[in-house]
Protein backbone atom coordinates (compact mmCIF):
# COMPACT_ATOMS: atom_id res chain seq x y z
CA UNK A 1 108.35 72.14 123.05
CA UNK A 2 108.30 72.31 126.60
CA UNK A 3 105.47 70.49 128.04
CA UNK A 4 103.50 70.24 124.71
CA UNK A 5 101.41 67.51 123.66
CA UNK A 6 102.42 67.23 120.24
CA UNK A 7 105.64 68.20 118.17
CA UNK A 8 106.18 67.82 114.59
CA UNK A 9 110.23 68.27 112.91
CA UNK A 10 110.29 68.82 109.47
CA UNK A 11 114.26 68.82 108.15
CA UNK A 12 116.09 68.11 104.92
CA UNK A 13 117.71 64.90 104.55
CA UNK A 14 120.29 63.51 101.60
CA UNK A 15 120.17 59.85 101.68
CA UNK A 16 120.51 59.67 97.53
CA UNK A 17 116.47 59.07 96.75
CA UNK A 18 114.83 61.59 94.48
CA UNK A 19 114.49 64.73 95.56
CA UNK A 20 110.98 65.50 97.10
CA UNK A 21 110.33 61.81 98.88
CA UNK A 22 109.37 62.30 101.66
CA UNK A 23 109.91 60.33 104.67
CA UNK A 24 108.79 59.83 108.58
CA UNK A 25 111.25 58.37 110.88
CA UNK A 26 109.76 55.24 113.08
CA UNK A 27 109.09 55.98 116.33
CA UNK A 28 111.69 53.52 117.37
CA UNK A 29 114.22 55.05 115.71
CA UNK A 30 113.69 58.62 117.82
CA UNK A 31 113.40 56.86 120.99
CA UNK A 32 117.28 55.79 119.96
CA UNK A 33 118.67 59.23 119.20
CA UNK A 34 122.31 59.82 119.71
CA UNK A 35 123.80 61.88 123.21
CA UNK A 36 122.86 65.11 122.64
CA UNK A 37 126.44 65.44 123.50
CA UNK A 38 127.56 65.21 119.87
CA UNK A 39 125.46 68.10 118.61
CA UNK A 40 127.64 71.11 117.38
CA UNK A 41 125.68 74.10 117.18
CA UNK A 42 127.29 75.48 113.64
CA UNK A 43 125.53 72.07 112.27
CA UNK A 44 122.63 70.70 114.19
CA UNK A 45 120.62 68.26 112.59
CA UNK A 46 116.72 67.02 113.90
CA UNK A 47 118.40 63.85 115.74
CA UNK A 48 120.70 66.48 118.32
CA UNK A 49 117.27 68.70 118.74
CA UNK A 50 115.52 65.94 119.93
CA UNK A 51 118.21 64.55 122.02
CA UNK A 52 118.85 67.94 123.91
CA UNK A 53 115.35 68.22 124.42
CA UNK A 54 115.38 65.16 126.20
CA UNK A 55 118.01 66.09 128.44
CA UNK A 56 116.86 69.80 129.51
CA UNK A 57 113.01 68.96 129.67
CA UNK A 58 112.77 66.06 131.86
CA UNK A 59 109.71 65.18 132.90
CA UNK A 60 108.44 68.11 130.24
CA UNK A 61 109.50 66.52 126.96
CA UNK A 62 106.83 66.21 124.86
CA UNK A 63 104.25 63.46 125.10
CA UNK A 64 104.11 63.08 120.89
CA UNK A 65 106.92 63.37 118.48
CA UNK A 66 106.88 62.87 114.96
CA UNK A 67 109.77 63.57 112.39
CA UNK A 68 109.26 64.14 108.38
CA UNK A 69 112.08 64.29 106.26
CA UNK A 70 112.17 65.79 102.86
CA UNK A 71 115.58 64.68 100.18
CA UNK A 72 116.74 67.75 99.09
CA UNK A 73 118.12 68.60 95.63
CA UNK A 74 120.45 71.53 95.71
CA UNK A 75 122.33 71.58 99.13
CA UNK A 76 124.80 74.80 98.28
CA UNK A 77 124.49 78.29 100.36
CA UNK A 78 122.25 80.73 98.90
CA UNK A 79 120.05 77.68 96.23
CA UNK A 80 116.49 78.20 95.39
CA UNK A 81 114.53 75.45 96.43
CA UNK A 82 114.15 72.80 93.26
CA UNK A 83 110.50 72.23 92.01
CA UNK A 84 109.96 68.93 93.68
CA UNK A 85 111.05 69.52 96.85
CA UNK A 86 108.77 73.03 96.62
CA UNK A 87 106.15 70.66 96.12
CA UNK A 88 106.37 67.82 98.32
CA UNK A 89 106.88 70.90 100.87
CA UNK A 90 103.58 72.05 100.33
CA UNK A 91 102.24 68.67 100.16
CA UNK A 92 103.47 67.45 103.41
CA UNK A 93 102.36 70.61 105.31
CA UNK A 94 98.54 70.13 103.69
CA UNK A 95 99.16 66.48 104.85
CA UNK A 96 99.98 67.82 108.19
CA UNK A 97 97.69 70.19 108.66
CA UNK A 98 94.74 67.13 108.10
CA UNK A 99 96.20 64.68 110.09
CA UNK A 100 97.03 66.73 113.06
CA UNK A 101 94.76 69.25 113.32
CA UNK A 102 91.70 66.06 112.93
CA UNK A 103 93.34 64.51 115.42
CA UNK A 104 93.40 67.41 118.10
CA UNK A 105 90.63 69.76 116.77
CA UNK A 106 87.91 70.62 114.73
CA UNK A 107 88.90 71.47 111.10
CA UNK A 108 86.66 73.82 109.27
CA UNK A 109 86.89 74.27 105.41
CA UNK A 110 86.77 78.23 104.09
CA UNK A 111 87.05 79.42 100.99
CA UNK A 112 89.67 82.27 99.47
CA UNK A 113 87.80 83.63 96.41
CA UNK A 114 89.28 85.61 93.52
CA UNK A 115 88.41 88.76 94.42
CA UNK A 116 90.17 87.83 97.73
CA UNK A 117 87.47 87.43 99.92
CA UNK A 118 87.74 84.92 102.82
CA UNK A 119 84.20 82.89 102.93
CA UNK A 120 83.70 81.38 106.50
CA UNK A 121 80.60 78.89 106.50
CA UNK A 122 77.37 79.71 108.21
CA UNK A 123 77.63 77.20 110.95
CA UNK A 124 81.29 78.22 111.49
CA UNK A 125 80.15 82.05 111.77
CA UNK A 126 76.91 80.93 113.60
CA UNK A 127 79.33 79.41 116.09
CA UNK A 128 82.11 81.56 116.49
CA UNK A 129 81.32 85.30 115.03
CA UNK A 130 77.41 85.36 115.96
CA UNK A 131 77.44 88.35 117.45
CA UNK A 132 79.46 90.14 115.29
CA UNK A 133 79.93 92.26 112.70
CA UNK A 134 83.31 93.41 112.15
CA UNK A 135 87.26 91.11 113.06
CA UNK A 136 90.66 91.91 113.75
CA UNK A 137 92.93 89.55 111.04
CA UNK A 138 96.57 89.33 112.40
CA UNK A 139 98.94 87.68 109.79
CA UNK A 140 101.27 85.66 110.49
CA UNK A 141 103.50 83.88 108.27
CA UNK A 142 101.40 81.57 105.82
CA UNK A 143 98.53 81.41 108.17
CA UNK A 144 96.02 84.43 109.64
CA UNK A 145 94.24 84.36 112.92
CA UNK A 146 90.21 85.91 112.34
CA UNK A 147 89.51 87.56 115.76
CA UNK A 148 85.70 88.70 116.38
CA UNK A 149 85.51 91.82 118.46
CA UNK A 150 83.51 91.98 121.08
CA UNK A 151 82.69 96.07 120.40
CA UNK A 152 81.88 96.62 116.75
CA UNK A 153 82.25 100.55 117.37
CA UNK A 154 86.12 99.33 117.71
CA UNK A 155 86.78 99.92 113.96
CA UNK A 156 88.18 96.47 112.29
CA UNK A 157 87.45 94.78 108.80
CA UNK A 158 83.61 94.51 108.12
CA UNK A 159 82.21 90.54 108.23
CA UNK A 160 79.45 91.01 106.00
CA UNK A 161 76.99 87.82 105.67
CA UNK A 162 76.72 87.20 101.99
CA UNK A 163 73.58 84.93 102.03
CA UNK A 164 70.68 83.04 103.39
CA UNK A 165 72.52 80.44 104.39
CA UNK A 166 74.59 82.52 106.87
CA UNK A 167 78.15 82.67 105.20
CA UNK A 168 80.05 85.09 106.12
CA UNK A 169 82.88 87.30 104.26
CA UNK A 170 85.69 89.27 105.09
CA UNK A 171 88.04 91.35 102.50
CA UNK A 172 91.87 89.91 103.36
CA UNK A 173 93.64 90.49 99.46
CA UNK A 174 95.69 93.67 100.73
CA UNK A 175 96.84 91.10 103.66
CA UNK A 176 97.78 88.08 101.32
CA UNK A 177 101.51 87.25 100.96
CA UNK A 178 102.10 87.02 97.22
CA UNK A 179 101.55 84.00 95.21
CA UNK A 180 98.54 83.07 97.49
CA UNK A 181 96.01 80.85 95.45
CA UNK A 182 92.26 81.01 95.60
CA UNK A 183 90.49 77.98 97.07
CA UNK A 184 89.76 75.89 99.77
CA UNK A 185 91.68 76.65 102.90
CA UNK A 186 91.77 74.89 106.38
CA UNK A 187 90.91 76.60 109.57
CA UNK A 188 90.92 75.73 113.29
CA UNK A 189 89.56 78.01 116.23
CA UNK A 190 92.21 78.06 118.93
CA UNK A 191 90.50 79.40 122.06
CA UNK A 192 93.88 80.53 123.39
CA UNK A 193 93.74 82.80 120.50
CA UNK A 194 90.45 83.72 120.15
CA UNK A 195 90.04 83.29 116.94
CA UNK A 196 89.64 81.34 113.92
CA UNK A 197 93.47 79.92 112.40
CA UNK A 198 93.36 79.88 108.92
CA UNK A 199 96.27 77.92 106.98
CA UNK A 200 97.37 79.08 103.32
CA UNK A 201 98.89 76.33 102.30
């Protein structure tokens, strides 16, 4: 968090509304957070994050926060997640995902086929893999980071273009976590990274 220009908490919450609604907290409500004194570390909730932030960052808390809060359903040690609150998960992080990354970046739209090929638009490969033909992939989590190499002789996975129009394609099915569905997916380049951020959400 430290120095960052945005933050985003996600938490649980049981205020007794069906499970899956999904709320954001008003801005006025975080700036009047509890003392971070009361937080117990065997049960810290968003509200005692925020607050201790506040007191060890100083001048380097962040500039943006926001805080959505999904009602949960089943509360007990060791529960599945229940089918709404699965859902409004994934809906909130697609939501998130939008909002955010339109805000601080461009957003791209690729395309996970069946055959689980990743299909990166011409103008996105034009602008970002031009010069080559093979990428490293690095997974991480529900998202993958497409890095072009600079050497092709380097080895990698082959980014083959696919048609006139300058799409591009690289073979990723052997590095999808399960349950992954075909379709549209956002992506971001992150020049930090070097490469293009692809969620699968």
């Amino acid at each position: 968090m430290e120095g960052a220009e945005q933050v985003i908490f996600v938490d649980a919450c049981s205020t007794g509304s069906e499970p899956g609604t999904v709320f954001q907290v008003p801005q006025s409500d975080i700036e009047e957070l509890p003392s971070n004194e009361e937080a117990n570390l065997h049960s810290i909730k968003w509200y005692h994050a925020i607050a201790l932030a506040k007191h060890l960052l100083n001048g380097k808390y962040p500039k943006n926060v926001d805080i959505y809060l999904i009602e949960g359903k089943n509360f007990s040690i060791g529960e599945d997640l229940s089918p709404e609150v699965e859902a409004a998960m994934k809906d909130l992080a697609e939501y998130i995902v939008k909002r955010y990354c339109i805000e601080m970046r461009n957003v791209f739209e690729v395309i996970l086929n069946e055959d689980g090929y990743l299909i990166i638009p011409g103008q996105v490969a034009e602008r970002y893999f031009n010069s080559s033909i093979s990428v490293i992939v690095v997974p991480q989590g529900m998202q993958f980071t497409i890095i072009p190499m600079a050497n092709d002789t380097q080895g990698g996975l082959l980014l083959k273009r696919i048609n006139k129009e300058g799409d591009r394609a690289v073979l990723l099915w052997e590095l999808l976590p399960p349950g992954v569905p075909a379709g549209p997916k956002k992506a971001v380049w992150e020049e930090d990274k070097g490469g293009l951020v692809v969620s699968l959400v």
